[in-house]
Every structure is written in C-alpha cells, then in structure tokens.
Protein backbone atom coordinates (compact mmCIF):
# COMPACT_ATOMS: atom_id res chain seq x y z
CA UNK A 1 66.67 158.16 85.13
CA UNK A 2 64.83 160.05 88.30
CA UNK A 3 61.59 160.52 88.46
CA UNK A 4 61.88 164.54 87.75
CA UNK A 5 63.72 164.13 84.66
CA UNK A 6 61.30 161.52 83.51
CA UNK A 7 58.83 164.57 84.12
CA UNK A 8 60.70 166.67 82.00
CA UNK A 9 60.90 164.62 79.08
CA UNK A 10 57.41 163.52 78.80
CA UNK A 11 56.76 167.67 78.88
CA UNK A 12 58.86 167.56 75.67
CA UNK A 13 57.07 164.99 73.92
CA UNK A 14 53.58 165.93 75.20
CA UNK A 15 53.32 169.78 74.89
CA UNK A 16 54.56 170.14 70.92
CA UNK A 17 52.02 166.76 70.65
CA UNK A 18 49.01 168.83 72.34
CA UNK A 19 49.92 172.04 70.10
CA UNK A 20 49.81 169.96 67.47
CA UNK A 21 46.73 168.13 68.11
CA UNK A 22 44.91 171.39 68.93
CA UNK A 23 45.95 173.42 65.84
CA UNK A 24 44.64 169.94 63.71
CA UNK A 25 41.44 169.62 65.58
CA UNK A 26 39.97 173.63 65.92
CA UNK A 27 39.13 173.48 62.07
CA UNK A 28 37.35 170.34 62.36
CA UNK A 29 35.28 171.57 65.80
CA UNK A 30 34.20 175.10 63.90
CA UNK A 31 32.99 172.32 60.88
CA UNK A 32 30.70 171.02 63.60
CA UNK A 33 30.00 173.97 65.20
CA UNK A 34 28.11 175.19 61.82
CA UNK A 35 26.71 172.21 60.79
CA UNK A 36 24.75 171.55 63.97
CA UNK A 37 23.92 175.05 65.09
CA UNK A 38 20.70 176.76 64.24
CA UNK A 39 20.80 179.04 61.48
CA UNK A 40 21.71 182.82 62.93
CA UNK A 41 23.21 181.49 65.90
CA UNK A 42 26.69 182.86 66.89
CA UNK A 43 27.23 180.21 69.76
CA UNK A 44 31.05 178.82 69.97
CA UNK A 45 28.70 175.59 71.43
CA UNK A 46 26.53 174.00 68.92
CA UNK A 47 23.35 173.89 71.12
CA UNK A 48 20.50 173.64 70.58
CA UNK A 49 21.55 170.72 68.07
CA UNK A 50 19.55 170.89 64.52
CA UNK A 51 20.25 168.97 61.64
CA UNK A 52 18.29 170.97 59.76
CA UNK A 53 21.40 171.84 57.27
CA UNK A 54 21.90 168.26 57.28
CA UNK A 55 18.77 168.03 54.91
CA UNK A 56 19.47 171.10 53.13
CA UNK A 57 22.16 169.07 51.56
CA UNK A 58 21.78 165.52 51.42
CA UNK A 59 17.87 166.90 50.14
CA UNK A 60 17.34 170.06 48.37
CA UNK A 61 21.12 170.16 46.86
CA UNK A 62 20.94 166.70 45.76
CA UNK A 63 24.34 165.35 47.79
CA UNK A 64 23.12 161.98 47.70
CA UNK A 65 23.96 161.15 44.00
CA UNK A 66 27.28 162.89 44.66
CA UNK A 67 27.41 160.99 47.58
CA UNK A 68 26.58 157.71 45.57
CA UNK A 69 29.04 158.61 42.90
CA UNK A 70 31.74 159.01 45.24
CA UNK A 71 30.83 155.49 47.17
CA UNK A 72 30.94 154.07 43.45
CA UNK A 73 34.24 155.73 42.00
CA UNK A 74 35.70 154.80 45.77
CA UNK A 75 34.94 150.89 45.51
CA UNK A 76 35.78 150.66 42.00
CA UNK A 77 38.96 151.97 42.60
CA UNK A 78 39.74 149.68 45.47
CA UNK A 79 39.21 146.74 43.73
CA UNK A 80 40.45 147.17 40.54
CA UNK A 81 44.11 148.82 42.23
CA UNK A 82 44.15 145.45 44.75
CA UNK A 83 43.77 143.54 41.80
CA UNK A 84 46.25 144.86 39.65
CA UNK A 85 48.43 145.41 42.24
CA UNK A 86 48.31 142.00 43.41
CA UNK A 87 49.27 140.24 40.26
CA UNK A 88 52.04 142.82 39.72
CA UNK A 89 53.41 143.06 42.75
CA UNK A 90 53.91 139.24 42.92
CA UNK A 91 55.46 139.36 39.45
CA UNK A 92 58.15 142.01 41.46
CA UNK A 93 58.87 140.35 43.85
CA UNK A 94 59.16 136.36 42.99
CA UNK A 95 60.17 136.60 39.25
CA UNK A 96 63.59 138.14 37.62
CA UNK A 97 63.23 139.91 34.77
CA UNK A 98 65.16 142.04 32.61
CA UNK A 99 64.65 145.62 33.15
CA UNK A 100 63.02 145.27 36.58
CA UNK A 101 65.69 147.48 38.30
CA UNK A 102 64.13 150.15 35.71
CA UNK A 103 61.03 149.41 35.93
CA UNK A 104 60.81 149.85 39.94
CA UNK A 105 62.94 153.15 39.61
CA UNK A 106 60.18 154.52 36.60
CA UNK A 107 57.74 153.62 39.70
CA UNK A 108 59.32 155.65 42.08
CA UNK A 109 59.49 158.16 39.71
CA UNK A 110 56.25 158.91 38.61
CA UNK A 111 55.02 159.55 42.19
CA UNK A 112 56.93 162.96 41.74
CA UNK A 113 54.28 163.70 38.67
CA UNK A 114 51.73 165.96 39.59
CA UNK A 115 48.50 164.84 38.77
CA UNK A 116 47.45 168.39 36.75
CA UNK A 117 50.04 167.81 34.51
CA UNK A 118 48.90 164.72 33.24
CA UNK A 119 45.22 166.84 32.66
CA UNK A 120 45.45 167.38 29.44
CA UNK A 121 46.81 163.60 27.77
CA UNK A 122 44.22 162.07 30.15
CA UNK A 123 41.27 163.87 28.49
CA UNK A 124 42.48 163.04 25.31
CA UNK A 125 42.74 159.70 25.80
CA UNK A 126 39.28 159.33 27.49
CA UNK A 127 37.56 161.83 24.83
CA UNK A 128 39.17 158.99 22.32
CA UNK A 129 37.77 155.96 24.20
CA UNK A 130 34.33 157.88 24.70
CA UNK A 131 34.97 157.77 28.24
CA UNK A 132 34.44 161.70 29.06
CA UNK A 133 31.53 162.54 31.68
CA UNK A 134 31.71 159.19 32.71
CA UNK A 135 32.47 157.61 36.11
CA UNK A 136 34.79 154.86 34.46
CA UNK A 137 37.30 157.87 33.31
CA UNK A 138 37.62 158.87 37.20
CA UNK A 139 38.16 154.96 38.04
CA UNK A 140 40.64 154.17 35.14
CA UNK A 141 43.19 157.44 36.32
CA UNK A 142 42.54 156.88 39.93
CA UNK A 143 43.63 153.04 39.32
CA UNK A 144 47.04 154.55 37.17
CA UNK A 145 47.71 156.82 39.85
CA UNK A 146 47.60 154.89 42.92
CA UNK A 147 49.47 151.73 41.26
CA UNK A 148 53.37 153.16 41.50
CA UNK A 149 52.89 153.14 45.25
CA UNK A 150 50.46 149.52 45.76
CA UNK A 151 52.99 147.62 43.91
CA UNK A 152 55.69 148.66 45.64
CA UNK A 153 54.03 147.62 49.19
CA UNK A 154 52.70 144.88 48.15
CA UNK A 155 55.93 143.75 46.24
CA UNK A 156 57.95 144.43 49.52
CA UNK A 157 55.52 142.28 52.00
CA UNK A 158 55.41 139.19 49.67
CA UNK A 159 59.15 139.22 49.66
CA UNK A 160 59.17 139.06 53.93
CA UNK A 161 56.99 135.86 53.05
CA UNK A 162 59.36 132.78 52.65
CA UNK A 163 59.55 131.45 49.88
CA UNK A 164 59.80 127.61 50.95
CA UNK A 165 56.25 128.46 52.31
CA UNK A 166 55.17 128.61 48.47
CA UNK A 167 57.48 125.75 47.34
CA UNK A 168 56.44 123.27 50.52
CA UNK A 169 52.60 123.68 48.95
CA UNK A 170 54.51 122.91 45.14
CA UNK A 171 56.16 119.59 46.52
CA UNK A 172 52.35 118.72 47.96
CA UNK A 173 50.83 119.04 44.73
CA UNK A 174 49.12 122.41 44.61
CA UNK A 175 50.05 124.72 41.57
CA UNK A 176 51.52 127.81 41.61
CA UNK A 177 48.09 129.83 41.49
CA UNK A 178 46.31 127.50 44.28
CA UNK A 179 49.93 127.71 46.29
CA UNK A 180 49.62 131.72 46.16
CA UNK A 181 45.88 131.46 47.11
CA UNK A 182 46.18 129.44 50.39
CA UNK A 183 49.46 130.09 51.29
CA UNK A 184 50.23 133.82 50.36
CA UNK A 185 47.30 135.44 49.70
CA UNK A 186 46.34 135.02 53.86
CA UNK A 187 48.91 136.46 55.07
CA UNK A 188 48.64 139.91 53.02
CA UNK A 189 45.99 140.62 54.75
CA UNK A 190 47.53 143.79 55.86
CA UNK A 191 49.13 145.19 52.82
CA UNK A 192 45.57 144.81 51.20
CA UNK A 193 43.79 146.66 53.75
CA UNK A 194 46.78 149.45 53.15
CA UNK A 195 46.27 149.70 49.42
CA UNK A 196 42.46 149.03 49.13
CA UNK A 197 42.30 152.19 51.90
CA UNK A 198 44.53 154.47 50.26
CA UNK A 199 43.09 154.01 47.17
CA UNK A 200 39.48 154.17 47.92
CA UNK A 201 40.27 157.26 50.49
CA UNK A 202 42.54 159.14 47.49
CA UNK A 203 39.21 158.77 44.70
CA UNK A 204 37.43 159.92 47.63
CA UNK A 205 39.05 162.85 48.04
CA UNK A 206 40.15 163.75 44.55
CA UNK A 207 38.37 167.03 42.98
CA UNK A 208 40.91 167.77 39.88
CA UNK A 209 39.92 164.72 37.80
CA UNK A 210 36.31 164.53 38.83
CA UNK A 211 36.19 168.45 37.83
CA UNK A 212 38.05 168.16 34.24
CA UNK A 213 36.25 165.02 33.25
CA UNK A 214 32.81 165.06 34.17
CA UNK A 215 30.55 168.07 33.45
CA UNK A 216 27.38 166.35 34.13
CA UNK A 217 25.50 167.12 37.72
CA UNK A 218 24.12 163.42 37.86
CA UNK A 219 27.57 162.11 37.93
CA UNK A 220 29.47 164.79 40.41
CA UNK A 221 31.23 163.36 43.19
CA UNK A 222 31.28 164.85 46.32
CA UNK A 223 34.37 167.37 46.83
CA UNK A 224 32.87 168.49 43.15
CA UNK A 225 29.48 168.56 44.68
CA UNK A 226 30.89 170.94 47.76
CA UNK A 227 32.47 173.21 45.20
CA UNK A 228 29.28 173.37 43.12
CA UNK A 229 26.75 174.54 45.75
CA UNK A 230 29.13 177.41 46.89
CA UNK A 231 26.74 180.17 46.11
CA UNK A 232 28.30 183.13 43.16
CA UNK A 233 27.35 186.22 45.92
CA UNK A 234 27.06 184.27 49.12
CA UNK A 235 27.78 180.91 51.27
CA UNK A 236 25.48 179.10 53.07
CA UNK A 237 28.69 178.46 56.01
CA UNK A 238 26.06 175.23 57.49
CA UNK A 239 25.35 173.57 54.42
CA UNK A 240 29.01 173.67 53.81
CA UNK A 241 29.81 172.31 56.88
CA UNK A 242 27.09 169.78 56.86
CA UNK A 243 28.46 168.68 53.76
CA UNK A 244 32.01 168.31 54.81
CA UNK A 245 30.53 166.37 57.43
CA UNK A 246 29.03 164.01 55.28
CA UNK A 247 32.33 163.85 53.10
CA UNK A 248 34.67 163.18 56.22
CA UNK A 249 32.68 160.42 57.82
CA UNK A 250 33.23 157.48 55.67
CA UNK A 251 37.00 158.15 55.95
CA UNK A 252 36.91 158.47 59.52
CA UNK A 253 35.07 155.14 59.50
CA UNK A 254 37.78 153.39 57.44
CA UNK A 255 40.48 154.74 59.29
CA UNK A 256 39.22 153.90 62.63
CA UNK A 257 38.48 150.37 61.44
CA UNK A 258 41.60 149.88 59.96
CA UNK A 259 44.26 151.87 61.31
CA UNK A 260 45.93 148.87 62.80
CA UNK A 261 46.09 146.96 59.27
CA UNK A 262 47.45 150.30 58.03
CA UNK A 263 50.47 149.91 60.01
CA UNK A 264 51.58 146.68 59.36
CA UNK A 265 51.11 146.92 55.90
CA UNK A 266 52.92 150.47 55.99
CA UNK A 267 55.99 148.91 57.93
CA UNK A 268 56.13 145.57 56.72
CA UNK A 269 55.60 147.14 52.71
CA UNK A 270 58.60 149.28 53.71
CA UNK A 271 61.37 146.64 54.48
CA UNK A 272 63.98 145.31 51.94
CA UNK A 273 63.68 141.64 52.12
C-alpha cells in the first residue's frame, strides 16, 4: 500500500472517530464548565475556578448520605453478584444437567425485560418481606438483574480453562473446592473485575428502583439525590453540575483502573469453548 493511500485511510478511520469523540465529550466539558465557574459568570472557560457549588451540594443539600448510600448499594451489589455468579457459573459450565440448554436460553432471555416492568411484582415482594425504604431492596433487584449476564461470562471463561488443570490438582489430593480455589479461581481474575464493575457501575447508576422503593431522604442514592434537589420554579445549573461531577467520578475511577481487565473478561466471557 503507498504511503498516500495509507493517508487516506487513516482520514477514514480518524475523522468519523474525532466527530464522534467531540459530540461525546462537549456535554461533559459544559458539566465542568458550570460546576467550576463562579456563579453569574457566562465564560465558555471556567476561570476563575471556585468550588464553591461543590459545597453547596456535598454540604447544604446533604449529597454525602446519597453519596454514602450509593457507595453502599454499589459494593453490596458487587459482592453479592461475584458471589452468586461464581458458584453458578461454575455449575454451567463444568456440570451437565437436565434442562441447562433452557435454562441458559431463559438467561438470555430475560435481558430483553425491561426493568419498569418488573416495578410493580418487585414492590410487592419487598412490601411482603418488609424490605420497602430500605437499601437491601435496591441490593436484592440489582443482584437479580445483573446475574443473566455474570453467569454467562463467567460460565464462558471457566470453560477456556482446561479442565485437566482441575483434575491434575484431584489426582494430588486437593478436593474439588480447594482445586477450584488455587487452580481456577486465579485465573478469573478478569471476568471478576468485568462483573464486579458492571454491577457496582449499573446500582450506581440506577434511578428507577432507588425512586419506587425508597421514599426516605436518609436513604436516597445519588441519581435520586440529583433529581430531588432540582428546584419546582428554578435550577441551580452549578449545583447540578457539581453534582454530576461528584456522581461521574467514581466510575471514571473504576473504569480507568480497570479497563484492561474489562477486556479480557469481555472477550474471553464471549468465546464458545
């Protein structure tokens, strides 16, 4: 290939790529352009810097229980949808049952239920159990949501893990559980970081169940907490902004420390063993 049609087909690739990347990003600079700009200011530059709506928020609008909240919905969620889909997603992929072609195609198809529909049998259920205005509710249908999809990755990376690898530790002696724990459990490394971040980022992010099932202001999380301090006649446009702020950091954070997990548990999640 010459050197000017090399040209011209980086062009192709770059351009829509820089379109793209500018049409994502503009939102995110006028988010930061509010938040750090003096109150009254017009300025497309944020400058002079204040944080002054910073402590509007986290102070005098009390973000730091929803921020709390969210931080404890977020973990609880992690753990308890690594756990589960651990256990089940060995299950898939190193034992046959009967009914497990059905049971991985009722999987797949629950991901095409929208989460308002299931509004209504959810708050049943957790009015039942006494679990309504409480954090636990948000945790429990977080967990049921996000399983479908963290057994299925983790199901397809233990099955791209030999199995002699498990039996080799058998012949030495270990048991099954001990033989998953130093031999498997190691090299999921990846598909863990992929589920444990999806499902903390997706109770992160989630505003219909945190709105229908908690009506206390102690126990809002934060896209609640956003929605809550939008004024009836007026918006305070920095607050906001400071407050999306606050909301987007912590996923930034997790992508940026484990974006290259995130892939190999994506890919390797994805192949039929």
């Amino acid at each position: 290939m010459s050197p000017r049609r090399d040209r011209v087909s980086r062009w192709r690739i770059y351009l829509p790529l820089g379109l793209y990347l500018l049409f994502t990003l503009v939102p995110f600079y006028w988010m930061l352009v509010f938040a750090f700009r003096p109150r009254g200011s017009t300025s497309i530059v944020p400058w002079p810097i204040t944080f002054e709506h910073f402590d509007t928020v986290w102070n005098g609008m009390g973000f730091a229980v929803f921020f709390q909240n969210s931080l404890l919905v977020g973990v609880a969620s992690l753990i308890t949808t690594t756990v589960v889909a651990l256990a089940g997603g060995y299950a898939l992929a190193r034992y046959n049952f009967r009914g497990k072609a059905a049971f991985m195609i009722g999987m797949l198809c629950t991901q095409f239920i929208p989460g308002a529909l299931m509004i209504i049998p959810l708050f049943e259920i957790f009015r039942t159990l006494s679990l309504t205005n409480s954090l636990w509710s948000l945790v429990i249908a977080e967990t049921v949501f996000q399983l479908p999809l963290s057994l299925i990755l983790i199901s397809g990376f233990i099955r791209n893990i030999p199995h002699e690898l498990e039996q080799a530790a058998w012949v030495d002696g270990c048991s099954r559980l001990r033989g998953f724990l130093a031999i498997v459990l190691p090299l999921l490394r990846p598909a863990l970081v992929a589920v444990g971040s999806f499902a903390f980022i997706h109770s992160w992010n989630n505003f219909l169940f945190a709105l229908m099932f908690i009506n206390d202001q102690e126990k809002f999380t934060v896209p609640v907490g956003l929605a809550y301090n939008l004024g009836e006649n007026s918006v305070d446009f920095g607050a906001l902004a400071a407050g999306g702020v606050v909301a987007a950091l912590p996923v930034v954070i997790v992508f940026a420390f484990i974006q290259r997990y995130l892939v190999q548990g994506m890919s390797a999640g994805a192949v039929k063993g």
